[in-house]
N, C-alpha and C. Protein backbone atom coordinates (compact mmCIF):
# COMPACT_ATOMS: atom_id res chain seq x y z
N UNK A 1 9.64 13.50 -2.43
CA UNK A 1 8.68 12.60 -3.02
C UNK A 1 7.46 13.43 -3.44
N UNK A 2 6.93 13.24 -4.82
CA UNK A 2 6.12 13.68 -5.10
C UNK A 2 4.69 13.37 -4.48
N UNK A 3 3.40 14.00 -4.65
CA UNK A 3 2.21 13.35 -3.66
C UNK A 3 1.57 12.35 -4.73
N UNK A 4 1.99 12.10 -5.80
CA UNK A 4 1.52 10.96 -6.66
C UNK A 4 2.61 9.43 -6.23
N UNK A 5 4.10 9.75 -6.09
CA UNK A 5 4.79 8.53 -5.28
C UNK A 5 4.14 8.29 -3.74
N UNK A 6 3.83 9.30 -3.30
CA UNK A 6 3.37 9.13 -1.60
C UNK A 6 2.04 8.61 -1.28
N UNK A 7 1.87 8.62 -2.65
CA UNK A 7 0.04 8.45 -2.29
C UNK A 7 0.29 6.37 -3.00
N UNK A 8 1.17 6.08 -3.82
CA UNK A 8 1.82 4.79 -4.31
C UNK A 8 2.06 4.11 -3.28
N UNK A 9 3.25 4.76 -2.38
CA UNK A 9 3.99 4.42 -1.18
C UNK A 9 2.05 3.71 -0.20
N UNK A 10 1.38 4.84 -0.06
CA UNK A 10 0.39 4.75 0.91
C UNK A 10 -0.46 3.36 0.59
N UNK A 11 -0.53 3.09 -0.55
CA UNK A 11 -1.35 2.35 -1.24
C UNK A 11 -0.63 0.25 -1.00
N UNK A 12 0.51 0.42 -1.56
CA UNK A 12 1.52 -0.67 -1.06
C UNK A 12 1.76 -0.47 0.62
N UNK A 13 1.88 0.34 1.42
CA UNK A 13 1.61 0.13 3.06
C UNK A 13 0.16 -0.99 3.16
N UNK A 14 -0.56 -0.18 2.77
CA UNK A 14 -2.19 -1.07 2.55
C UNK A 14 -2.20 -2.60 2.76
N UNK A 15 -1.85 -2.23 1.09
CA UNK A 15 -1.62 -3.75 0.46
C UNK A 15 -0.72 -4.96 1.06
N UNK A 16 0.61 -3.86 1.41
CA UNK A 16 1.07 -5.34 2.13
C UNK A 16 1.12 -6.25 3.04
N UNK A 17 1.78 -7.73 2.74
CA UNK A 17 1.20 -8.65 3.93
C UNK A 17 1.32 -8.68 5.37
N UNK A 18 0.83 -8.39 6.28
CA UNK A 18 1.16 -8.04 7.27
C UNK A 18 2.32 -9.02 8.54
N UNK A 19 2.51 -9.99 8.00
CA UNK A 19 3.40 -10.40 9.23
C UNK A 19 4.85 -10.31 8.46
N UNK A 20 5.06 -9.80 7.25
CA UNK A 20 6.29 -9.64 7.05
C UNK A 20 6.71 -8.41 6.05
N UNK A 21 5.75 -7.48 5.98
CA UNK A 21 5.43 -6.10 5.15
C UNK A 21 6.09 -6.69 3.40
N UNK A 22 5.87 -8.06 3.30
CA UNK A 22 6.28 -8.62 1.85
C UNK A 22 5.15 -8.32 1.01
N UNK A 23 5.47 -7.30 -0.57
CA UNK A 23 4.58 -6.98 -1.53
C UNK A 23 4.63 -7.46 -2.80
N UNK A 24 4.24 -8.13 -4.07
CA UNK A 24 4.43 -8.07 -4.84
C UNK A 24 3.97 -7.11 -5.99
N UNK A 25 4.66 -6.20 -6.75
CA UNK A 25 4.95 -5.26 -7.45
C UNK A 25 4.87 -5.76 -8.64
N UNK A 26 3.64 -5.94 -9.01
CA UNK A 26 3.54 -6.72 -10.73
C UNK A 26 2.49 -5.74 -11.64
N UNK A 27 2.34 -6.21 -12.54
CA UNK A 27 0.73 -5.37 -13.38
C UNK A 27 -0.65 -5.93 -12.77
N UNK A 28 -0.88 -6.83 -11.67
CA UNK A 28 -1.81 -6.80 -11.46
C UNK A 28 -2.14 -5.88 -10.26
N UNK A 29 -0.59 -5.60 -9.48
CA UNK A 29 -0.54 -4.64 -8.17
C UNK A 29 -1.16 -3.19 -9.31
N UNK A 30 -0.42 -2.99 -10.21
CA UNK A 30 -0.33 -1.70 -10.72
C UNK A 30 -1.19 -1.26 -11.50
N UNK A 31 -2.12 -2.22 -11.91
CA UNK A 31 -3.06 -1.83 -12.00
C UNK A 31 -4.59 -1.62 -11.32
N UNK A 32 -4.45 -2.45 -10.04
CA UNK A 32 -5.33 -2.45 -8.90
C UNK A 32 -5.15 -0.66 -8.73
N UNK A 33 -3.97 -0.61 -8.74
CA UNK A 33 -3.70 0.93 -8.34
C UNK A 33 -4.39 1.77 -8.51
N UNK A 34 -4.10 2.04 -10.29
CA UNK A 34 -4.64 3.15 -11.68
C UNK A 34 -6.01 2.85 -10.94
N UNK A 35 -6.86 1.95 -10.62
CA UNK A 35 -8.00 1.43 -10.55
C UNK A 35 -8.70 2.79 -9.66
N UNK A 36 -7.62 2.41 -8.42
CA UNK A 36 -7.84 2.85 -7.24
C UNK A 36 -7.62 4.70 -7.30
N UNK A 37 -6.96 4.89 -8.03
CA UNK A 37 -6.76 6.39 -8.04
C UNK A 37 -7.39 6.70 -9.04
N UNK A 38 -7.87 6.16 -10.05
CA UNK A 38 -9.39 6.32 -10.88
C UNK A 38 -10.47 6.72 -9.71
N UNK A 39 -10.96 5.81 -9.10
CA UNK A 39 -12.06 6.06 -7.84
C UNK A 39 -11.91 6.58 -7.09
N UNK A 40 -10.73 6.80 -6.11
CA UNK A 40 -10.51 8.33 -5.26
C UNK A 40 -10.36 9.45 -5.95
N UNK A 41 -9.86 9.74 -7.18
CA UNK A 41 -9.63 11.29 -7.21
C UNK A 41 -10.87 11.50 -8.77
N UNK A 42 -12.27 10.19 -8.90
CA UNK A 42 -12.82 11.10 -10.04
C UNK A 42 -12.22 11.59 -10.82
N UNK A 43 -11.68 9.79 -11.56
CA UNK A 43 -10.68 10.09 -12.75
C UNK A 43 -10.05 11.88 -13.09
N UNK A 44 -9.93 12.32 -12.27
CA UNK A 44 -8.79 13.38 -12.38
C UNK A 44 -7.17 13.42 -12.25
N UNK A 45 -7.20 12.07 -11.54
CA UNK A 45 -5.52 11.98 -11.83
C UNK A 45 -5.72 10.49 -12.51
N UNK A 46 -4.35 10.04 -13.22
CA UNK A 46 -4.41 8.86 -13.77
C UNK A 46 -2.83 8.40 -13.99
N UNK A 47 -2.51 7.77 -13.79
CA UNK A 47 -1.08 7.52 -14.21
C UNK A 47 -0.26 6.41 -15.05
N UNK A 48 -0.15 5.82 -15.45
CA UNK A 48 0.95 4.84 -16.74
C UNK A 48 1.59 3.98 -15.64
N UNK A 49 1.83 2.63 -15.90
CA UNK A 49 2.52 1.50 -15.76
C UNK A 49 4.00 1.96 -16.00
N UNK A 50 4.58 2.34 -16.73
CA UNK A 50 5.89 3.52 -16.50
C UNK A 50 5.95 4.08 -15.56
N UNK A 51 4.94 4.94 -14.98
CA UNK A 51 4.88 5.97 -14.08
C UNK A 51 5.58 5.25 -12.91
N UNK A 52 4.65 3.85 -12.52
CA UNK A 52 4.57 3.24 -11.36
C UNK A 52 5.67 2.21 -11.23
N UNK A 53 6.76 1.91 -12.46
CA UNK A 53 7.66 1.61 -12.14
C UNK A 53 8.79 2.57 -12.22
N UNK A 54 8.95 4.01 -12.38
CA UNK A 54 9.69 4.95 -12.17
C UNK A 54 9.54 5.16 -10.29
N UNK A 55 7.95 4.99 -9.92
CA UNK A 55 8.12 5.15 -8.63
C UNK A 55 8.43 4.04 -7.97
N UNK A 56 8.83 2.68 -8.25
CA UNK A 56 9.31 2.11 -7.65
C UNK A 56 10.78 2.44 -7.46
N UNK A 57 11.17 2.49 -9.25
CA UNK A 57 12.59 2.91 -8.31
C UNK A 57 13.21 3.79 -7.40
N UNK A 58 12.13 4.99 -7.45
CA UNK A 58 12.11 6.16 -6.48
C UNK A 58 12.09 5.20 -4.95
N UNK A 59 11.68 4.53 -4.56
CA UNK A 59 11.20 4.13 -3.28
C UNK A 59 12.23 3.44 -3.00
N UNK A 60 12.61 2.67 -4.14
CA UNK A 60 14.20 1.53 -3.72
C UNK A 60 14.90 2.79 -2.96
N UNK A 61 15.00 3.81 -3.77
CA UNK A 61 16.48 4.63 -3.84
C UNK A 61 16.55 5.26 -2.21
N UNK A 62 15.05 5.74 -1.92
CA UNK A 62 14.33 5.90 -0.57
C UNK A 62 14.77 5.19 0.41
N UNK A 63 14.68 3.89 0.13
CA UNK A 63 15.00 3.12 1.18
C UNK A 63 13.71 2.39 1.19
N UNK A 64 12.38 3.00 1.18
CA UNK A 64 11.70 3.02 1.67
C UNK A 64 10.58 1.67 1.31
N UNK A 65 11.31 1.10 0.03
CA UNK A 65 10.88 -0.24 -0.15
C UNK A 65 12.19 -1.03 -0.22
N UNK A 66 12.21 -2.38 -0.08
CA UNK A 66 13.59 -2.99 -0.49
C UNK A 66 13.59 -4.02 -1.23
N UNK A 67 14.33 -5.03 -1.71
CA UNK A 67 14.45 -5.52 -3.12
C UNK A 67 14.39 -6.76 -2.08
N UNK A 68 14.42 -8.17 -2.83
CA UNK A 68 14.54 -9.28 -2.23
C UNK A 68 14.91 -10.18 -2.88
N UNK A 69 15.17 -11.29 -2.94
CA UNK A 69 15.83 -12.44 -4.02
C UNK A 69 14.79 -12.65 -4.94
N UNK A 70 13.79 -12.36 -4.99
CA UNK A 70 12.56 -12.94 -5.55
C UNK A 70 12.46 -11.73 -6.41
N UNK A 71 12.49 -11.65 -8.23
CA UNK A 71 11.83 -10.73 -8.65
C UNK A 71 10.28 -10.35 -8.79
N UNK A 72 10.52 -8.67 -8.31
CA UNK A 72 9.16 -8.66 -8.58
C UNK A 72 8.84 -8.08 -7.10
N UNK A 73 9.39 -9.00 -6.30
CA UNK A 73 8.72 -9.18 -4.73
C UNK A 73 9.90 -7.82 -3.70
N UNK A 74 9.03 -7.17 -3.08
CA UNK A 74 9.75 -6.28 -2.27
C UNK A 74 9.03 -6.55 -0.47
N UNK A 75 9.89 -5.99 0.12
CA UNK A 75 9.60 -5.67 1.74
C UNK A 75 9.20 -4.32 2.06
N UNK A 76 8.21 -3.71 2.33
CA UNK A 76 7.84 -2.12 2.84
C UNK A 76 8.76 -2.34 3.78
N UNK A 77 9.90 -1.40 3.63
CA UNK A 77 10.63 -1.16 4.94
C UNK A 77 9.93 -0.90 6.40
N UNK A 78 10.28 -2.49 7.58
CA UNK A 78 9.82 -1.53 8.70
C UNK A 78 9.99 -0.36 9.49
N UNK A 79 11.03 -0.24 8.99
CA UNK A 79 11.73 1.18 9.54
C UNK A 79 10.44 2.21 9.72
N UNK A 80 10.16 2.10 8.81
CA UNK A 80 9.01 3.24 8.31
C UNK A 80 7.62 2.49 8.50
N UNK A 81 7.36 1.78 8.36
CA UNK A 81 5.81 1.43 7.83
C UNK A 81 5.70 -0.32 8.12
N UNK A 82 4.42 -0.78 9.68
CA UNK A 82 4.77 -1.90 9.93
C UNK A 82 3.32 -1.92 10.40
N UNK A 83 2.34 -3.32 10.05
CA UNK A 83 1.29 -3.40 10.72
C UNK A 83 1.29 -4.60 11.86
N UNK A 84 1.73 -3.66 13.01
CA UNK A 84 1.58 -4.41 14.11
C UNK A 84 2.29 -3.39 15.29
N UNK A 85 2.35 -4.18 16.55
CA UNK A 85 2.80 -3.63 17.27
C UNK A 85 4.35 -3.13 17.29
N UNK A 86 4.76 -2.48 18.36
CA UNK A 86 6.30 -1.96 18.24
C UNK A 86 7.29 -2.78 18.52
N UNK A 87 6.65 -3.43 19.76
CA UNK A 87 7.70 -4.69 20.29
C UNK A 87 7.53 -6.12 18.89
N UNK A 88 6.56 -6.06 18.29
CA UNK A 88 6.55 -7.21 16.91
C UNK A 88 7.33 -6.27 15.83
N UNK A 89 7.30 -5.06 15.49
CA UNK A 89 8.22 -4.18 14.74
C UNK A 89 9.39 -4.47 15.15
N UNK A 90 10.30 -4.40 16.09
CA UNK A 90 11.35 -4.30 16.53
C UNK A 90 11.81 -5.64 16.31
N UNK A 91 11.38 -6.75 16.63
CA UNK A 91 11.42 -8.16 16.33
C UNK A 91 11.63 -8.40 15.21
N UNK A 92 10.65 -7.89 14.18
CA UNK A 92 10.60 -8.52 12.70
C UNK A 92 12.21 -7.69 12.33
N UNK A 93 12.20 -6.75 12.56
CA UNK A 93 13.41 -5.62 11.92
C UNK A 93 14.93 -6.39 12.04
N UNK A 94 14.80 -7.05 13.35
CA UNK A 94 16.16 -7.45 14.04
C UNK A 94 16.06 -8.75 12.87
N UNK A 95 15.28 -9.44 12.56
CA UNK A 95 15.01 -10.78 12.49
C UNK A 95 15.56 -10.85 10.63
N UNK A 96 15.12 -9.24 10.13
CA UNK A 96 15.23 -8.99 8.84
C UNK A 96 16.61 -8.58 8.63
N UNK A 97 17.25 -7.83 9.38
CA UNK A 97 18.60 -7.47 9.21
C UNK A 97 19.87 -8.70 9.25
N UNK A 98 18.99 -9.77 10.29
CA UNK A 98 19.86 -10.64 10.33
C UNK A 98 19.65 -11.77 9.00
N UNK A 99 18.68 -11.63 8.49
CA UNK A 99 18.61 -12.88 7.36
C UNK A 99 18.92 -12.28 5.97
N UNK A 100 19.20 -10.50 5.97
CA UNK A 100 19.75 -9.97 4.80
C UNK A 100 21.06 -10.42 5.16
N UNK A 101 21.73 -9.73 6.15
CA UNK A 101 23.26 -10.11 6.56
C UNK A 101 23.66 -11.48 5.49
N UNK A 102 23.10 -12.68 6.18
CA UNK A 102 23.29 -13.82 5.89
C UNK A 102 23.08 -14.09 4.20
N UNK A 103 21.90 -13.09 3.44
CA UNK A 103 21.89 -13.45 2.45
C UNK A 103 22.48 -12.49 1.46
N UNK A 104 23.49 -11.49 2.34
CA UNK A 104 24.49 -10.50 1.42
C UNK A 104 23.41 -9.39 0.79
N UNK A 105 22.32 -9.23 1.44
CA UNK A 105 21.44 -8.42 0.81
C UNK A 105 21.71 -7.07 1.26
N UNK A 106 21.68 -5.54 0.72
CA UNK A 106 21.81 -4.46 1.17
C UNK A 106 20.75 -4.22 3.30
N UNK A 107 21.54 -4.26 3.54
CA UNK A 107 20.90 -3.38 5.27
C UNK A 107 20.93 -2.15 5.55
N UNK A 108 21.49 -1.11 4.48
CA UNK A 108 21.54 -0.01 5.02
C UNK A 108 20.40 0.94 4.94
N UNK A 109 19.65 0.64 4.19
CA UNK A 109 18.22 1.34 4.58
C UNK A 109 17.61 1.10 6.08
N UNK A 110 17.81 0.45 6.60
CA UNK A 110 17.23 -0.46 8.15
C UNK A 110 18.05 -0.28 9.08
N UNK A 111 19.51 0.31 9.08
CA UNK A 111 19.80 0.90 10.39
C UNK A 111 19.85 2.42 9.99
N UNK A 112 20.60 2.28 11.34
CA UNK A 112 20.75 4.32 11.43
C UNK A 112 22.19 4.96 11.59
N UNK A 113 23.09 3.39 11.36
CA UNK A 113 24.41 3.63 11.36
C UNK A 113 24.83 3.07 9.96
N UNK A 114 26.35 3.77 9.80
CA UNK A 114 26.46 2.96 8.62
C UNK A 114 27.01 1.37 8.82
N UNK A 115 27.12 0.61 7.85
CA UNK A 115 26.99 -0.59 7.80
C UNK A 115 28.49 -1.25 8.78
N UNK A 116 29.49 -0.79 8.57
CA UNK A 116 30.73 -1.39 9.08
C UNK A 116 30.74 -0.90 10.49
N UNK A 117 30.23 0.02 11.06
CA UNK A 117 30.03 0.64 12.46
C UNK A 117 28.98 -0.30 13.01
N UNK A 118 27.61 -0.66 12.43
CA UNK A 118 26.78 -1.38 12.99
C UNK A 118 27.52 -2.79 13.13
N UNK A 119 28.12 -3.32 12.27
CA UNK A 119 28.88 -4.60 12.74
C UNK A 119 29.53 -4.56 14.11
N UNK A 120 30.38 -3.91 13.68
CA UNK A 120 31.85 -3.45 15.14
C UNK A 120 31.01 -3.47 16.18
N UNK A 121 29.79 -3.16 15.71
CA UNK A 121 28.91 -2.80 17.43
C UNK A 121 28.11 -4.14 17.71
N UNK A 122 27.65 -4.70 16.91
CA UNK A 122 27.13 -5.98 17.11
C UNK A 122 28.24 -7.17 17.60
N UNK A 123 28.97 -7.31 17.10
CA UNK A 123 29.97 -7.96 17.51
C UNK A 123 30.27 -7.87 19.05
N UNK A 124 30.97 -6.20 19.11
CA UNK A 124 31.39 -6.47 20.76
C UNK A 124 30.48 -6.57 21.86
């Protein structure tokens, strides 16, 4: 990841809502952004509405954001990035894997096994 996606990534951690790391990823997110990296770096860096949806898809591919039924709308993976405690991390995670399951949504960014092994193991 480049330090212009990481510093994106850092910015959506921020931003998102905290009891369910749910973000929406629109032109008003993306441009709050440009805004924001206008005023930290003394317009020396600047980046394009392209830019910032090239780094989204960088982050899907990551894992490190995830998609949701809702366009537009993503989850900061907790895996990585959660504002709250560990035992409410661990909760929300279990709580998220089980309502992707149910809604056929990708889980494999969110465990650490692959997907047909984590079943077999949940099951028995």
């Amino acid at each position: 990841m480049t330090g212009m996606e990481r510093s994106f990534y850092d910015f959506l951690c921020e931003e998102m809502r905290g009891r369910d790391n749910d973000i929406t990823i629109d032109e008003v997110l993306k441009a709050r952004y440009r805004s924001h990296l206008i005023n930290f770096t003394g317009a020396k860096k600047t980046v394009t509405s392209n830019q910032l949806t090239k780094y989204v898809q960088k982050l899907k591919a990551l894992g490190l954001i995830l998609v949701t039924q809702n366009k537009g709308r993503y989850i900061v993976n907790p895996k990585y990035a959660f504002k709250g405690g560990k035992a409410s991390r661990l909760s929300y995670l279990k709580k998220l894997i089980e309502t992707r399951v149910s809604a056929k949504l990708p889980i494999e960014h969110l465990i650490d096994a692959p997907r047909c092994q984590f079943e077999k193991e949940k099951i028995a």
